[in-house]
C-alpha atoms as a PDB file:
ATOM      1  CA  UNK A   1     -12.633  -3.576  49.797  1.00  0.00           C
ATOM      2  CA  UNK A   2     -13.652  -7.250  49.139  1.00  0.00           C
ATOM      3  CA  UNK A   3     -17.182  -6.032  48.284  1.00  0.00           C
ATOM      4  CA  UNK A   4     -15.446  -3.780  45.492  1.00  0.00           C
ATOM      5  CA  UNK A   5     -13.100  -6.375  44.298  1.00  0.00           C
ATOM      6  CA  UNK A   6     -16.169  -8.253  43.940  1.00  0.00           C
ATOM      7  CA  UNK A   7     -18.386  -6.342  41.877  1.00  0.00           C
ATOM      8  CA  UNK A   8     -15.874  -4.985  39.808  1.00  0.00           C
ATOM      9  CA  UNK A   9     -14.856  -8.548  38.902  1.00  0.00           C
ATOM     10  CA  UNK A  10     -18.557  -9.667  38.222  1.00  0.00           C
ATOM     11  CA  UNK A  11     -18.602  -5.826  35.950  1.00  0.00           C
ATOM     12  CA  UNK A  12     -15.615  -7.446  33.926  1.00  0.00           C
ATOM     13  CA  UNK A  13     -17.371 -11.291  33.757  1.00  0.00           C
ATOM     14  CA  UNK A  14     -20.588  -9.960  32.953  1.00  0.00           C
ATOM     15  CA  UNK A  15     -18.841  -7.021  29.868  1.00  0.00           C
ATOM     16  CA  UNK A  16     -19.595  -8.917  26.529  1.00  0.00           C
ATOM     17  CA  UNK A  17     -17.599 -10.361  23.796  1.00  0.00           C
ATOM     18  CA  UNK A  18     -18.273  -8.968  20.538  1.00  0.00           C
ATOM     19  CA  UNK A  19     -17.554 -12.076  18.907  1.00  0.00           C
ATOM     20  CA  UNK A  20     -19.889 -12.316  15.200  1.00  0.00           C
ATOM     21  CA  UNK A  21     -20.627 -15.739  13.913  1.00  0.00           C
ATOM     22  CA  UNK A  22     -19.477 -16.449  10.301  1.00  0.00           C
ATOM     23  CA  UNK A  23     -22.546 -17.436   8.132  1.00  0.00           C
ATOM     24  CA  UNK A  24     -21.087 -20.183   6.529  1.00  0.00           C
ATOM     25  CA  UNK A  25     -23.609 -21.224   3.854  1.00  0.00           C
ATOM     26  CA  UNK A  26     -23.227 -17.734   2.510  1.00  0.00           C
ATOM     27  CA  UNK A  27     -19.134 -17.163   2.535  1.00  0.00           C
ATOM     28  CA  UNK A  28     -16.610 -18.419   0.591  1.00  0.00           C
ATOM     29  CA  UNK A  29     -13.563 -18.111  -0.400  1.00  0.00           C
ATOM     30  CA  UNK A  30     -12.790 -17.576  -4.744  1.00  0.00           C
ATOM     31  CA  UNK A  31      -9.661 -18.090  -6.299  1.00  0.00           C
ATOM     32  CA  UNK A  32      -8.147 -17.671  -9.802  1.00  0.00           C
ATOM     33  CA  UNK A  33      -4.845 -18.651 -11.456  1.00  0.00           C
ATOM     34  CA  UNK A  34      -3.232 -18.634 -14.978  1.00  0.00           C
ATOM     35  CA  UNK A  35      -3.162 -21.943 -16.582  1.00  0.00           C
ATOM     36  CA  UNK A  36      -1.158 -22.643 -19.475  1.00  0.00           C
ATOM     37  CA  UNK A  37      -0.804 -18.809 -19.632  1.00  0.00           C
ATOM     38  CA  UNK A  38      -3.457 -19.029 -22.262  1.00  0.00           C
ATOM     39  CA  UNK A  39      -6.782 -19.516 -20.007  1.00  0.00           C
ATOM     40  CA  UNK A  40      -7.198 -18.240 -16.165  1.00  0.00           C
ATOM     41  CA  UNK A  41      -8.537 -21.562 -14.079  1.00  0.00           C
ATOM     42  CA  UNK A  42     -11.582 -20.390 -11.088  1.00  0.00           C
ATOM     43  CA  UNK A  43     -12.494 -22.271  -7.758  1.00  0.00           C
ATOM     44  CA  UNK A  44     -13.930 -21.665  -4.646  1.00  0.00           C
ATOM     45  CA  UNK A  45     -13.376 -23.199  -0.941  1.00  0.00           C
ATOM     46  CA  UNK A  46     -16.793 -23.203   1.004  1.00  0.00           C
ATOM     47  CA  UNK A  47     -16.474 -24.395   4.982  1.00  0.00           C
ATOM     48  CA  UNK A  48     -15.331 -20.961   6.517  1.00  0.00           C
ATOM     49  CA  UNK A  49     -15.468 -20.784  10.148  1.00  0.00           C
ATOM     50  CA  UNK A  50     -13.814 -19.590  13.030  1.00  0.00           C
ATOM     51  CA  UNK A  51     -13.946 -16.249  15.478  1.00  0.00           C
ATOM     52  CA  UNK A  52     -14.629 -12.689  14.103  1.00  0.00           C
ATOM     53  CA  UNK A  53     -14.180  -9.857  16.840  1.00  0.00           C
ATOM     54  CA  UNK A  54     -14.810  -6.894  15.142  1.00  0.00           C
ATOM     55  CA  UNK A  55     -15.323  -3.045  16.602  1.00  0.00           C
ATOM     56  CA  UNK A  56     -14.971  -0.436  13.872  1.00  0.00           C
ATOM     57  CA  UNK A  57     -14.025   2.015  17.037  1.00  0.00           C
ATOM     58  CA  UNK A  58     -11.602   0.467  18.828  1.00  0.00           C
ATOM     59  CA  UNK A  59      -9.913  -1.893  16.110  1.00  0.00           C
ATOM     60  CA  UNK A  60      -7.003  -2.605  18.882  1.00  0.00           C
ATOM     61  CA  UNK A  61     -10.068  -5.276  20.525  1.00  0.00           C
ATOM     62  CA  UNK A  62     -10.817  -6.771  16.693  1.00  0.00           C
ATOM     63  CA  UNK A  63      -9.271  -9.930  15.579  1.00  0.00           C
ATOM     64  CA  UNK A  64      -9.565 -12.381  12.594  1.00  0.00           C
ATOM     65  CA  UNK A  65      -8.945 -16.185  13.476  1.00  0.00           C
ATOM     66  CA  UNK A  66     -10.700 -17.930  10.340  1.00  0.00           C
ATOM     67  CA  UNK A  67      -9.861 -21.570   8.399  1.00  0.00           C
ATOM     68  CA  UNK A  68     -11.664 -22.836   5.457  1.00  0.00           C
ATOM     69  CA  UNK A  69     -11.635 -26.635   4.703  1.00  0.00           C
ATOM     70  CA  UNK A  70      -9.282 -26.988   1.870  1.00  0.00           C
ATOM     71  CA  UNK A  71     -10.910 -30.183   1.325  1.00  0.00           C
ATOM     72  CA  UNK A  72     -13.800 -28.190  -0.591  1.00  0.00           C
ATOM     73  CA  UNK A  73     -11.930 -27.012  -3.212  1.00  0.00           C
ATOM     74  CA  UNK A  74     -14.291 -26.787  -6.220  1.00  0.00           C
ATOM     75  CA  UNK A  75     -13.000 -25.561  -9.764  1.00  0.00           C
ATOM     76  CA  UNK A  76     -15.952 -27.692 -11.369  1.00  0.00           C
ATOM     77  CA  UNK A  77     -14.209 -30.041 -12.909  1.00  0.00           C
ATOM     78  CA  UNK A  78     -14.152 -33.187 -10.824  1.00  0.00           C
ATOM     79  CA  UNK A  79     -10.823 -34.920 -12.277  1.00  0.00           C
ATOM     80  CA  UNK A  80      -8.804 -31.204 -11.531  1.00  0.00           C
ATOM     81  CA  UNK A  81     -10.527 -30.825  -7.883  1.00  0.00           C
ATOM     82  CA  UNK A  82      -8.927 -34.721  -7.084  1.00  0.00           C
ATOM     83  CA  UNK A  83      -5.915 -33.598  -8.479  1.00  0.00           C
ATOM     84  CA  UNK A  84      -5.849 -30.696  -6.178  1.00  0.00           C
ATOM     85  CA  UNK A  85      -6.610 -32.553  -3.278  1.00  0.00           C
ATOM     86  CA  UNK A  86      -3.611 -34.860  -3.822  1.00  0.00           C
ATOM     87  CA  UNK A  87      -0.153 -34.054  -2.359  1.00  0.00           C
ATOM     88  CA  UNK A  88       1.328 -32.169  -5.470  1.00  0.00           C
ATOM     89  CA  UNK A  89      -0.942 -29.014  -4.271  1.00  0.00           C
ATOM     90  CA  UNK A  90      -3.133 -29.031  -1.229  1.00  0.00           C
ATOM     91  CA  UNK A  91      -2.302 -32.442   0.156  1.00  0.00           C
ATOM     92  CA  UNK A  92      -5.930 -32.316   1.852  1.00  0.00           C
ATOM     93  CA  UNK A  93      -5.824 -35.275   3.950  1.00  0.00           C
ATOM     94  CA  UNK A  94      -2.376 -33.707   5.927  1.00  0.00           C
ATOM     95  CA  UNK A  95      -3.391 -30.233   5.893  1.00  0.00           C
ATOM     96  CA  UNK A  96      -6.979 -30.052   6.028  1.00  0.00           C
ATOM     97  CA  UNK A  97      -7.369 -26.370   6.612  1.00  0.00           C
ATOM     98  CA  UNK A  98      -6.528 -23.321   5.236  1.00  0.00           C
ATOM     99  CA  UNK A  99      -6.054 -20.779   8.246  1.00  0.00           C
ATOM    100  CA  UNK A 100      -5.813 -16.999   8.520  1.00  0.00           C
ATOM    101  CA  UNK A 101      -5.006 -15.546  12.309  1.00  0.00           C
ATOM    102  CA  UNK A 102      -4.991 -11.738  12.623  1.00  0.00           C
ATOM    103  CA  UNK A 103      -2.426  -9.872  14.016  1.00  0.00           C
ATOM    104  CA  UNK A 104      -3.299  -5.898  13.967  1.00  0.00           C
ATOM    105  CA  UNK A 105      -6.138  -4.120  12.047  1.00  0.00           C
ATOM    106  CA  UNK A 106      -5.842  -0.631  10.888  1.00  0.00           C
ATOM    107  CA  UNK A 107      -8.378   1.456   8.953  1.00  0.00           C
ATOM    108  CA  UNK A 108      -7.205   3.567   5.823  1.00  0.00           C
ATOM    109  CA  UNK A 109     -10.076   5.687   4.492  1.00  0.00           C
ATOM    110  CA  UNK A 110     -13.135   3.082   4.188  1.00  0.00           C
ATOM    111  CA  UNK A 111     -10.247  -0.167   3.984  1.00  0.00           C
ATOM    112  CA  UNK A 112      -9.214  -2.589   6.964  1.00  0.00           C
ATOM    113  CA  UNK A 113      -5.871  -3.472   6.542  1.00  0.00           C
ATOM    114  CA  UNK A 114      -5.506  -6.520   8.298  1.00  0.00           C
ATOM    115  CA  UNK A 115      -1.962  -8.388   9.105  1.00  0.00           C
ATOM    116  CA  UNK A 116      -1.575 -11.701  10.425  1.00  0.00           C
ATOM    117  CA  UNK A 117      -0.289 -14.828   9.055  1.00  0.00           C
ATOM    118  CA  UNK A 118      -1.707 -17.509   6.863  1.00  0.00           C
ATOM    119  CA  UNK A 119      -1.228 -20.817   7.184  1.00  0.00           C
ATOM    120  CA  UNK A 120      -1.389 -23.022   3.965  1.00  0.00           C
ATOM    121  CA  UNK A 121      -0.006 -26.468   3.386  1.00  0.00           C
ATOM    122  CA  UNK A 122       1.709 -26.222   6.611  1.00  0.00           C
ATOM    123  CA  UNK A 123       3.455 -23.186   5.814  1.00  0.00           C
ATOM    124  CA  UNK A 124       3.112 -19.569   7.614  1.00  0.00           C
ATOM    125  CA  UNK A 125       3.497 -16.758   5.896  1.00  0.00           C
ATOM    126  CA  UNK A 126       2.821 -12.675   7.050  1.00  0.00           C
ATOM    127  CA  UNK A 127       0.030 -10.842   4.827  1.00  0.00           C
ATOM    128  CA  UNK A 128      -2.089  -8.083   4.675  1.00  0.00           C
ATOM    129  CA  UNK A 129      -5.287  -8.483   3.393  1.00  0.00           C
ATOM    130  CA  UNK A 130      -7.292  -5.085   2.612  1.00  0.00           C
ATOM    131  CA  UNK A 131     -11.183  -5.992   3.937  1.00  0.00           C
ATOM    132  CA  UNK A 132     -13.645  -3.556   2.878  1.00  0.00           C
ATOM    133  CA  UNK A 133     -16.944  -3.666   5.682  1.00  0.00           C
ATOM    134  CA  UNK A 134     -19.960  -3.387   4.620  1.00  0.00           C
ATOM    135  CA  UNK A 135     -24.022  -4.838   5.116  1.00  0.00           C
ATOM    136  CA  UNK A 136     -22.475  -6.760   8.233  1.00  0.00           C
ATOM    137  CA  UNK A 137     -19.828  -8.344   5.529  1.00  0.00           C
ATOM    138  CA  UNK A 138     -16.318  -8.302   4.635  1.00  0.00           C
ATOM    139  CA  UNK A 139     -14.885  -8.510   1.151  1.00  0.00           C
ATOM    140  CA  UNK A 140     -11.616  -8.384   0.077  1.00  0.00           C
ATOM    141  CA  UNK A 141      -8.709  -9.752  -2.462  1.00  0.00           C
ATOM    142  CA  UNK A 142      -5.582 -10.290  -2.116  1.00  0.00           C
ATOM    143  CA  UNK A 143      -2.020 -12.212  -4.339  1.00  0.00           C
ATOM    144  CA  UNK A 144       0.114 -14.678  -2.908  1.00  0.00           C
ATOM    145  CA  UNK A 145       2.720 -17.087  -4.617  1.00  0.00           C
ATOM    146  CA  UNK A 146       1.751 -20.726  -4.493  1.00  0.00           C
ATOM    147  CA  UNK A 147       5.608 -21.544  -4.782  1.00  0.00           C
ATOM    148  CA  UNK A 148       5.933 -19.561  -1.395  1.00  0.00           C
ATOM    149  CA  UNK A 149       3.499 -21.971   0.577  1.00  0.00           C
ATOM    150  CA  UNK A 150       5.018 -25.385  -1.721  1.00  0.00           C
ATOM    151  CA  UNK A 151       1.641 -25.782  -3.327  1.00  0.00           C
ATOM    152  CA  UNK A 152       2.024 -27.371  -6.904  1.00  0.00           C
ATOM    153  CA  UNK A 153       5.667 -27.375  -7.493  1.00  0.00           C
ATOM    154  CA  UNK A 154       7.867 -25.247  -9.729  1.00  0.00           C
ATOM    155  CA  UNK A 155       4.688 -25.559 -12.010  1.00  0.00           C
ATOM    156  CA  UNK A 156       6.413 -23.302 -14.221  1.00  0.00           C
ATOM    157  CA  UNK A 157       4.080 -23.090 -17.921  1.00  0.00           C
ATOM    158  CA  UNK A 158       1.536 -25.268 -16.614  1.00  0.00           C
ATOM    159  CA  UNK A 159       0.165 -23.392 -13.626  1.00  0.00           C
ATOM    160  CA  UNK A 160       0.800 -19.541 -12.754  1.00  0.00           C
ATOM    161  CA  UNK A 161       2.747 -18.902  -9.807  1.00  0.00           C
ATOM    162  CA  UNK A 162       0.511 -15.824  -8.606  1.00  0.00           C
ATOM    163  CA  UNK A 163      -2.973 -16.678  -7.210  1.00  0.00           C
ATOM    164  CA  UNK A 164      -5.379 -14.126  -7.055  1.00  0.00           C
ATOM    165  CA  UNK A 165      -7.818 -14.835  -4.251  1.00  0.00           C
ATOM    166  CA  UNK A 166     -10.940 -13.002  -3.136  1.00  0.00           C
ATOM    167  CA  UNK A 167     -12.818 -13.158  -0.051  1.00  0.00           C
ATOM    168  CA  UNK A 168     -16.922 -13.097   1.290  1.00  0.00           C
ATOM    169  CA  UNK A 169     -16.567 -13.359   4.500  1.00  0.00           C
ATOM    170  CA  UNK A 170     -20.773 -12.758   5.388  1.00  0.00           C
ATOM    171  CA  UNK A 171     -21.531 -12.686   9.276  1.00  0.00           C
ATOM    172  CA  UNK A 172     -24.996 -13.593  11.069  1.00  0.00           C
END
């Protein structure tokens, strides 16, 4: 019986992890949001890594546990990116990360519907981000209201309150 116990424990040990690694050079995540209401402001965040467990057949054994460094916001203009960085919006230095941790995963036609919370400013919020899978990469976009994660105050005229953001999530 111990002989049993033993193999079947070394059968479990030895069963591996489909864990991807995030190619980080080559994923990023875009942003856009209405400035003004005239003129649409774009940035990206670069620095995504984490842990990607990912089997199209049994999505029950994928997960999603993924943070970008908020520090790398880029919107290409150097006076707006400090600005950002600052603690009206992204407050950088006390929340250095921008975090997404999956919850479930369910397919719908050629979509992965993926719910778990994001964690932004130091707020957590519930979403559902639809992932499209393809050439060993996931893209996706999603909306979420800054006001609902205290990111830029009221803002009001100056800066939309929806933020469309888009995702390239590449894997090695």
């Amino acid at each position: 019986m111990k002989f049993l116990t033993t193999i079947a424990l070394l059968l479990i040990v030895s069963i591996p992890i489909n864990s991807q690694t995030i190619d980080t050079k080559n994923s990023n995540v875009s942003f856009s949001v209405r400035n003004m209401k005239i003129r649409t402001v774009k940035g990206t965040f670069t620095g995504m890594k984490g842990e990607v467990i990912f089997n199209q057949k049994d999505l029950s054994k994928s997960k999603f546990n993924i943070c970008i460094d908020a520090n790398t916001i880029n919107t290409n203009n150097i006076k707006r990116d400090k600005h950002l960085k600052n603690e009206d919006f992204f407050d950088v230095e006390k929340f250095p990360k921008i975090c997404f941790i999956s919850k479930s995963i369910q397919k719908k036609k050629t979509t992965y519907l993926v719910n778990g919370n994001l964690t932004m400013h130091g707020i957590t919020k519930n979403i559902t981000i639809p992932l499209q899978f393809k050439n060993n990469q996931f893209i996706g976009s999603f909306k979420v209201n800054r006001t609902d994660y205290k990111i830029g105050g009221k803002g009001g005229f100056m800066v939309g309150k929806e933020i469309e953001i888009s995702i390239n999530c590449k894997l090695q």
